[in-house]
C-alpha atoms as a PDB file:
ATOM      1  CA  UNK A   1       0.000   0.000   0.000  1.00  0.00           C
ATOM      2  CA  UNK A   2       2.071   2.823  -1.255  1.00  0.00           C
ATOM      3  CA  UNK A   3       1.599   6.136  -3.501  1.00  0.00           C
ATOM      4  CA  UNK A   4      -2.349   7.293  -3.800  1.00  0.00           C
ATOM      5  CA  UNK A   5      -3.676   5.037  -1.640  1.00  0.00           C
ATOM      6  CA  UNK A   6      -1.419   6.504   0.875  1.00  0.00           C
ATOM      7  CA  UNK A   7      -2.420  10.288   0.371  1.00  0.00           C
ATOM      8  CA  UNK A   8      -6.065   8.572   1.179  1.00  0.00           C
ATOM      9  CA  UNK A   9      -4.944   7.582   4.402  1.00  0.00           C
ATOM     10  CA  UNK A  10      -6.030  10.102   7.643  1.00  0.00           C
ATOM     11  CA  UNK A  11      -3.708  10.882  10.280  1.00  0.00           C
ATOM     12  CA  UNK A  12      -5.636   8.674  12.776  1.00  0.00           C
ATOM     13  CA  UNK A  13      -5.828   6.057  10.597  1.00  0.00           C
ATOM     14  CA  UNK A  14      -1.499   6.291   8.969  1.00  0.00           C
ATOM     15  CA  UNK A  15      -1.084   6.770  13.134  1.00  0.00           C
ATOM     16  CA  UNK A  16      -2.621   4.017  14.115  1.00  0.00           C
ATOM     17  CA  UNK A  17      -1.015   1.651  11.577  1.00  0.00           C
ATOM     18  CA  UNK A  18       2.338   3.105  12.370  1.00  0.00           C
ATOM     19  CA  UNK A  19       1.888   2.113  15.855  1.00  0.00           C
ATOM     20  CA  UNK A  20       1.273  -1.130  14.895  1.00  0.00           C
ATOM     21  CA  UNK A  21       4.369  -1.427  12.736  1.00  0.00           C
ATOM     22  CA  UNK A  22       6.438  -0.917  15.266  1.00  0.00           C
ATOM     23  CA  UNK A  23       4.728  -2.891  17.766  1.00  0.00           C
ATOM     24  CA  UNK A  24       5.564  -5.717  15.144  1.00  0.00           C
ATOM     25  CA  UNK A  25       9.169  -4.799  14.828  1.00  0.00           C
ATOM     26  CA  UNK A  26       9.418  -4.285  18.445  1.00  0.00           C
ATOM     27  CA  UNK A  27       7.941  -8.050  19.498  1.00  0.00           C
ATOM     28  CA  UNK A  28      10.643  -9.533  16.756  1.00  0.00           C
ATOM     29  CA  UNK A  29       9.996 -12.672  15.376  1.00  0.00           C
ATOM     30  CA  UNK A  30      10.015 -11.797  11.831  1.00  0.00           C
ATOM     31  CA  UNK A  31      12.507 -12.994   9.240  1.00  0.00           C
ATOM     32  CA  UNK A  32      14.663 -10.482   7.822  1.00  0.00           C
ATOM     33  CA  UNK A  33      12.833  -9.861   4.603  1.00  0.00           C
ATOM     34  CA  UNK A  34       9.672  -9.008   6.881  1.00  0.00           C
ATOM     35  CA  UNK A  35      11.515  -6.980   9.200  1.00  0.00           C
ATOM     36  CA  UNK A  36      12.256  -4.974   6.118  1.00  0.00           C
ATOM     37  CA  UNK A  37       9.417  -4.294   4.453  1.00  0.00           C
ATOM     38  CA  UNK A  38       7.599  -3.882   7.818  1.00  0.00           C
ATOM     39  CA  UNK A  39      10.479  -0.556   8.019  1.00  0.00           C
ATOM     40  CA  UNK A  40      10.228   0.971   4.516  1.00  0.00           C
ATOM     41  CA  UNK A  41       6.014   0.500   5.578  1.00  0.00           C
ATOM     42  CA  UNK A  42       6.734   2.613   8.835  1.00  0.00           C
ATOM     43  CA  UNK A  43       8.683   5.241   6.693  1.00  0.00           C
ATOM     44  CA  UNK A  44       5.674   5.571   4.475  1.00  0.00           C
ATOM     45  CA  UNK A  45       3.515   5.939   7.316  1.00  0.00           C
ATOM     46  CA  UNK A  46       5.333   8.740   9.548  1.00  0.00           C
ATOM     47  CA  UNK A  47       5.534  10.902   5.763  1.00  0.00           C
ATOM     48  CA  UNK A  48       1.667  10.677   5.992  1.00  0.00           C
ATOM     49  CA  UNK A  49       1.716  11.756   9.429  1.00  0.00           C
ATOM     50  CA  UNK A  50       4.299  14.347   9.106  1.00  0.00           C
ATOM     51  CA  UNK A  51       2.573  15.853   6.059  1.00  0.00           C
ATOM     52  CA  UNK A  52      -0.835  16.035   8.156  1.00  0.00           C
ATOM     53  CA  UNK A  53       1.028  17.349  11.114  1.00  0.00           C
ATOM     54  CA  UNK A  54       2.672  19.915   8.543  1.00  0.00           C
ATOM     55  CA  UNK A  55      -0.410  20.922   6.948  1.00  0.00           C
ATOM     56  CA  UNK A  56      -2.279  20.984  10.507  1.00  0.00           C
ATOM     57  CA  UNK A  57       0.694  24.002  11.700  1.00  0.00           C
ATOM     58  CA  UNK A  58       0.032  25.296   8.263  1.00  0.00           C
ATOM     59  CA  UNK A  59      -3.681  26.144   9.129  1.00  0.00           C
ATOM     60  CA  UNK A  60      -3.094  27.388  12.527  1.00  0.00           C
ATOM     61  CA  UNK A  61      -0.607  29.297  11.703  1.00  0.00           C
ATOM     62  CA  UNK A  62      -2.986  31.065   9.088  1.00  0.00           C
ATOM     63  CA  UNK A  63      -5.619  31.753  11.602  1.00  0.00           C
ATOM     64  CA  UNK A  64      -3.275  32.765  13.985  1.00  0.00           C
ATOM     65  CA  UNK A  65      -1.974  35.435  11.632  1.00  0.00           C
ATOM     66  CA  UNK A  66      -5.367  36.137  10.635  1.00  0.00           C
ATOM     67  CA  UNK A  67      -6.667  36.394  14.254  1.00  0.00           C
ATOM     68  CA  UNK A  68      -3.052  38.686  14.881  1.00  0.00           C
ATOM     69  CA  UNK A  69      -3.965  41.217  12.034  1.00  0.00           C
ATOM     70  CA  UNK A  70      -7.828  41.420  12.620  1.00  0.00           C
ATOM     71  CA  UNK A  71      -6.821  42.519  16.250  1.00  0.00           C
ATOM     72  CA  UNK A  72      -4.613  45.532  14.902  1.00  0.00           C
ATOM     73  CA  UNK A  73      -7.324  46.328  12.730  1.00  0.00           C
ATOM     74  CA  UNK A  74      -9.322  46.711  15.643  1.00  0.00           C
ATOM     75  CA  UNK A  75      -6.929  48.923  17.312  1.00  0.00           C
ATOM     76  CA  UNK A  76      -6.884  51.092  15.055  1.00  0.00           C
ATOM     77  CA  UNK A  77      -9.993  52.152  14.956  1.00  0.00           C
END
């Protein structure tokens, strides 16, 4: 599950599998090959997340601003 199907992913939803990943690579038990792929999945994953996270700061950081200059404007007057 790579590419598009990834950008569908939520943040709760890339979070949660995340977690799981590494609850899987944490227990062990899984050959080399698994271990692997289990690692490039959990790389995949926190890019979702970051670009959520990213795009979350992005918005409040908007409203902040926006919140910032309405306020002056209101000073002003």
């Amino acid at each position: 599950m790579t590419g598009k199907v990834d950008e569908a992913l939520g943040y709760e939803q890339a979070r949660d599998e995340l977690i799981d990943v590494v609850r899987r690579l944490e227990a062990g038990g899984t050959t080399l090959e698994e271990s692997l792929a289990l690692w490039e999945r959990g790389e995949e994953l926190a890019k979702v997340c970051r670009r959520w996270l990213e795009g979350a700061r992005a918005r409040l950081d908007a409203a902040l601003a926006e919140g910032a200059e309405r306020a002056e404007g209101e000073e002003g007057e």
